[in-house]
N, C-alpha and C. Protein backbone atom coordinates (compact mmCIF):
# COMPACT_ATOMS: atom_id res chain seq x y z
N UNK A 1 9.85 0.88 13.80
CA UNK A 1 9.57 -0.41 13.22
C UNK A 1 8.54 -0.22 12.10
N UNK A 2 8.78 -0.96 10.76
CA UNK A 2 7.76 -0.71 9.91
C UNK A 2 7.44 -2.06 9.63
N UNK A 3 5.86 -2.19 9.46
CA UNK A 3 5.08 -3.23 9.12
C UNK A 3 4.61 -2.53 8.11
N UNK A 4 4.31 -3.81 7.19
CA UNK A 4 2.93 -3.39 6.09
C UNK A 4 1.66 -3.79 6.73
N UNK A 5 0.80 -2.74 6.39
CA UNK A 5 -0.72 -3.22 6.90
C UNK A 5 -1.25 -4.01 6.06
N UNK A 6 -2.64 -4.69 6.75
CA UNK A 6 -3.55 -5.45 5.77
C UNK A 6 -4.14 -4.54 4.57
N UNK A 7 -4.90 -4.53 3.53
CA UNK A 7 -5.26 -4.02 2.98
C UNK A 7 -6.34 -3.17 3.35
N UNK A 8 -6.81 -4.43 3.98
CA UNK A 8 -8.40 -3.74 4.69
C UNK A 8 -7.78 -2.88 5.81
N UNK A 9 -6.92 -3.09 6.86
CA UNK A 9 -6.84 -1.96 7.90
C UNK A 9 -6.14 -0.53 7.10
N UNK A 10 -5.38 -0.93 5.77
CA UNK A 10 -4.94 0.21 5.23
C UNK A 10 -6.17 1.29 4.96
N UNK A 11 -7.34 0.65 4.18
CA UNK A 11 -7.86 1.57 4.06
C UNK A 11 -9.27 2.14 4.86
N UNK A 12 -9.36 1.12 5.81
CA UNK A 12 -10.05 1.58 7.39
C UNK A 12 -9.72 3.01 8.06
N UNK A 13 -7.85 2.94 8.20
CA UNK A 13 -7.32 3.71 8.63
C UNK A 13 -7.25 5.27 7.74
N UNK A 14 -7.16 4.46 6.18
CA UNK A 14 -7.38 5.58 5.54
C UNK A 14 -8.71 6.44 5.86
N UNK A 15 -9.54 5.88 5.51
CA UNK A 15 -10.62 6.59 5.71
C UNK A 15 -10.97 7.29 6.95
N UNK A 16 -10.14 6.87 7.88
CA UNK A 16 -11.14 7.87 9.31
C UNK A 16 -9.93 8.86 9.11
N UNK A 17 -8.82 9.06 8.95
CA UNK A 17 -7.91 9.92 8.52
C UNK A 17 -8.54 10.87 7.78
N UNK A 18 -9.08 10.78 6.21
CA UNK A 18 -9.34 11.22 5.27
C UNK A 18 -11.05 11.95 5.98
N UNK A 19 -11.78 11.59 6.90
CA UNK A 19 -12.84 11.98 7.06
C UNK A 19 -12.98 13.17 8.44
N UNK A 20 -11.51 13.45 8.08
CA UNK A 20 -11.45 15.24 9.16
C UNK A 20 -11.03 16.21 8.30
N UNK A 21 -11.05 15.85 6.19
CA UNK A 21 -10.60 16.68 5.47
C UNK A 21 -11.91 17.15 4.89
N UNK A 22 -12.11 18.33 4.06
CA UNK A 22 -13.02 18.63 3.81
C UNK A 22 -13.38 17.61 1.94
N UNK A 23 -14.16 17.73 1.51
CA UNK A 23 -14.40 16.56 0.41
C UNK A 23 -13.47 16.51 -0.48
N UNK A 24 -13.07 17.73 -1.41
CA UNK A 24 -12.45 17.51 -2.53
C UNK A 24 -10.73 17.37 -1.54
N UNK A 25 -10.26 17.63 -0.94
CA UNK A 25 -9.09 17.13 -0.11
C UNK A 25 -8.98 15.85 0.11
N UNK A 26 -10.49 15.38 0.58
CA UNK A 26 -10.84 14.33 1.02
C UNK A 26 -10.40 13.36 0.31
N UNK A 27 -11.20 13.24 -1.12
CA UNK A 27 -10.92 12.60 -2.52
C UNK A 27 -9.54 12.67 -2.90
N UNK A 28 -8.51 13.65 -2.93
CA UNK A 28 -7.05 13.63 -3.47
C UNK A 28 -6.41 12.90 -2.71
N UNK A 29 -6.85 12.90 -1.31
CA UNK A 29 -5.95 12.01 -0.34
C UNK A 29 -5.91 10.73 -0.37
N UNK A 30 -7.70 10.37 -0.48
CA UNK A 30 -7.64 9.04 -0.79
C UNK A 30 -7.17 8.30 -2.36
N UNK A 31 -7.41 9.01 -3.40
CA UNK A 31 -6.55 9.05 -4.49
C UNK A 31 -5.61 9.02 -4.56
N UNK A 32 -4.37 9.47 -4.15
CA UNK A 32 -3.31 10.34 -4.19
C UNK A 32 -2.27 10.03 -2.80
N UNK A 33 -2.86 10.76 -2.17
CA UNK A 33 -1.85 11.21 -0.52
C UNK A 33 -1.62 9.77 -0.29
N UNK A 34 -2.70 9.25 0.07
CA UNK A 34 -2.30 8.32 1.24
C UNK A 34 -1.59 6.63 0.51
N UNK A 35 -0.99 6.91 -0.59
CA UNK A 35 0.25 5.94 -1.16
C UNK A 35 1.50 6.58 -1.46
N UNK A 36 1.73 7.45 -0.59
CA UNK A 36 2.98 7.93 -0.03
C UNK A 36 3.89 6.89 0.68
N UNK A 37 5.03 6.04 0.50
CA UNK A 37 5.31 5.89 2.00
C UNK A 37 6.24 6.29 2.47
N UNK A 38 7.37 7.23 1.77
CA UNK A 38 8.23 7.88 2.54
C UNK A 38 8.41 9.21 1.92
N UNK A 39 8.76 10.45 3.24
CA UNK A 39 8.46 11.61 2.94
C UNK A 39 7.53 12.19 3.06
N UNK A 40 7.11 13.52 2.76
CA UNK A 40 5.37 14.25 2.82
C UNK A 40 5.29 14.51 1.58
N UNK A 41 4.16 14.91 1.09
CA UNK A 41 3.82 15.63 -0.36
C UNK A 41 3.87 17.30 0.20
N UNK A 42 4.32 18.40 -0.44
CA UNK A 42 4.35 19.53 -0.15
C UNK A 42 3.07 19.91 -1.17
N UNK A 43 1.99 21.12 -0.47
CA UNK A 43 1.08 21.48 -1.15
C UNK A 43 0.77 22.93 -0.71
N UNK A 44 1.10 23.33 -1.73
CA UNK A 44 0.65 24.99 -1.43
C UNK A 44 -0.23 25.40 -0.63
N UNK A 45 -0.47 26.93 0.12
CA UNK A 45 -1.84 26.88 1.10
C UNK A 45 -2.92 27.09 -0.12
N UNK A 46 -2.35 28.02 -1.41
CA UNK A 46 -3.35 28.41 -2.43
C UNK A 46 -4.16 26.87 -3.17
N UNK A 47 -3.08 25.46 -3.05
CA UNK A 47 -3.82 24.48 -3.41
C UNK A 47 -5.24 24.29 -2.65
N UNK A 48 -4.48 24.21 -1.31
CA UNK A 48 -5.61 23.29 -0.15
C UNK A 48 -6.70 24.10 -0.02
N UNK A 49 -6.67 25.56 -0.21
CA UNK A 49 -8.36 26.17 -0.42
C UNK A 49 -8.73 26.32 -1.37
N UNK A 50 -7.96 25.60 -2.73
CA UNK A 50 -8.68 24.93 -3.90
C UNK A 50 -9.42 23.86 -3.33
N UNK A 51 -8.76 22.85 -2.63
CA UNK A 51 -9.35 21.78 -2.23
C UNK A 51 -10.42 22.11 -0.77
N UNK A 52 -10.88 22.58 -0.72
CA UNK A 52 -11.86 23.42 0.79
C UNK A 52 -11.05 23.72 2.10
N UNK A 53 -9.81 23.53 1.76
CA UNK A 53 -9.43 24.21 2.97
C UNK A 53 -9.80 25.44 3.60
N UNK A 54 -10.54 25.74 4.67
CA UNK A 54 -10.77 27.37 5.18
C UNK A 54 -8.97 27.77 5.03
N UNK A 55 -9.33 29.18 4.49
CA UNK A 55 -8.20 29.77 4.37
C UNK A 55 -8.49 30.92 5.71
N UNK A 56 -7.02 31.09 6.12
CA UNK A 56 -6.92 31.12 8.05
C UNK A 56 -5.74 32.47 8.05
């Protein structure tokens, strides 16, 4: 079932989402990622430890 959220729970939800990424991830997601609504974004591993991902 798909609902649209409120604005405000959209970006409530965004944010506790976005606040287990490290900052500059952090920032693209909330920029970027999280106005996706169908599908994933594919991102290299060499992006995401541009963006602070520990590389593993």
């Amino acid at each position: 079932m798909n609902r649209q959220l409120s604005t405000e729970d959209f970006d409530e939800l965004s944010g506790i989402i976005a606040s287990h990424y490290p900052q500059p991830l952090r920032a693209w997601y909330l920029e970027t990622g999280r106005y996706k609504a169908n599908g994933v974004y594919r991102i290299k591993g060499s992006e995401l430890i541009r963006l602070g991902v520990a590389a593993c």
